[in-house]
Protein backbone atom coordinates (compact mmCIF):
# COMPACT_ATOMS: atom_id res chain seq x y z
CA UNK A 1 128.45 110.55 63.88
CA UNK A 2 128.46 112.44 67.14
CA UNK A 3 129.46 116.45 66.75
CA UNK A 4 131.72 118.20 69.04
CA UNK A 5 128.57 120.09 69.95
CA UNK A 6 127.09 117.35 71.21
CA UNK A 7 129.69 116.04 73.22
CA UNK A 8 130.13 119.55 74.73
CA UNK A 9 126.46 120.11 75.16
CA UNK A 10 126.58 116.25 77.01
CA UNK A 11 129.39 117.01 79.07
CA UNK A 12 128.16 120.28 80.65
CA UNK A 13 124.53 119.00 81.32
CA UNK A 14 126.13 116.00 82.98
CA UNK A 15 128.28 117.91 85.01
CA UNK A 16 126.06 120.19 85.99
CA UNK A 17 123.41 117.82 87.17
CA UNK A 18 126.14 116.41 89.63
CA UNK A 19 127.76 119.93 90.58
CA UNK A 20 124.80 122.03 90.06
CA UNK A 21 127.27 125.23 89.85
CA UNK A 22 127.17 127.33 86.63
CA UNK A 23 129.76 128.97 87.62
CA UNK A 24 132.05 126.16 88.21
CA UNK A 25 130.69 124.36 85.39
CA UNK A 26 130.93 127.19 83.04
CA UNK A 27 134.34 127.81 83.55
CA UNK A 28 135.38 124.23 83.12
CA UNK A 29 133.58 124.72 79.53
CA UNK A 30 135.07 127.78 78.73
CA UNK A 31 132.01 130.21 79.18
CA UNK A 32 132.23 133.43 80.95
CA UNK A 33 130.12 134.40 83.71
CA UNK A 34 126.31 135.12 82.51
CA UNK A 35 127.28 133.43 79.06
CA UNK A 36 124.08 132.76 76.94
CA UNK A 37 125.53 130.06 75.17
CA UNK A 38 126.39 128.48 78.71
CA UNK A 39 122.69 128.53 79.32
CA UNK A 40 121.43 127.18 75.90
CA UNK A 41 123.64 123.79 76.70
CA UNK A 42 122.18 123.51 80.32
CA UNK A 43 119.27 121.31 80.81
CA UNK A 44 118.11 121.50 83.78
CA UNK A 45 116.14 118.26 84.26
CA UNK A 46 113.16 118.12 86.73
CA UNK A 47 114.23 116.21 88.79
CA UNK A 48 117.40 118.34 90.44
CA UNK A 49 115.01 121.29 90.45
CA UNK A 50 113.05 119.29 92.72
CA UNK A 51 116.28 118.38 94.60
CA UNK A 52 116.80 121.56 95.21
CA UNK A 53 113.30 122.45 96.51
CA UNK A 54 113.41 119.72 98.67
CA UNK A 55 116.84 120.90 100.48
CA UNK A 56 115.47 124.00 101.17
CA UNK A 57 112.74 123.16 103.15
């Protein structure tokens, strides 16, 4: 059986590893701005970080 927590916690870690806004993403969850239950369903895999990294230089 799959919780609602995990579908939410799913949803927002997908979306954010194509958007890669909190802020956008957060509000399409429901979270306000700085929310620390926002940032305890991101995961932030290893990979985008190094996406990131690598557009910057």
């Amino acid at each position: 059986m799959v919780s609602s927590h995990l579908a939410r916690r799913t949803f927002i870690g997908n979306a954010y590893m194509k958007v890669q806004d909190p802020n956008l993403i957060g509000k399409m969850s429901g979270h306000t701005e700085g929310s620390h239950a926002f940032a305890r369903y991101r995961n932030i895999e290893d990979s985008t970080l190094r996406g990131i990294i690598d557009l910057m230089q």
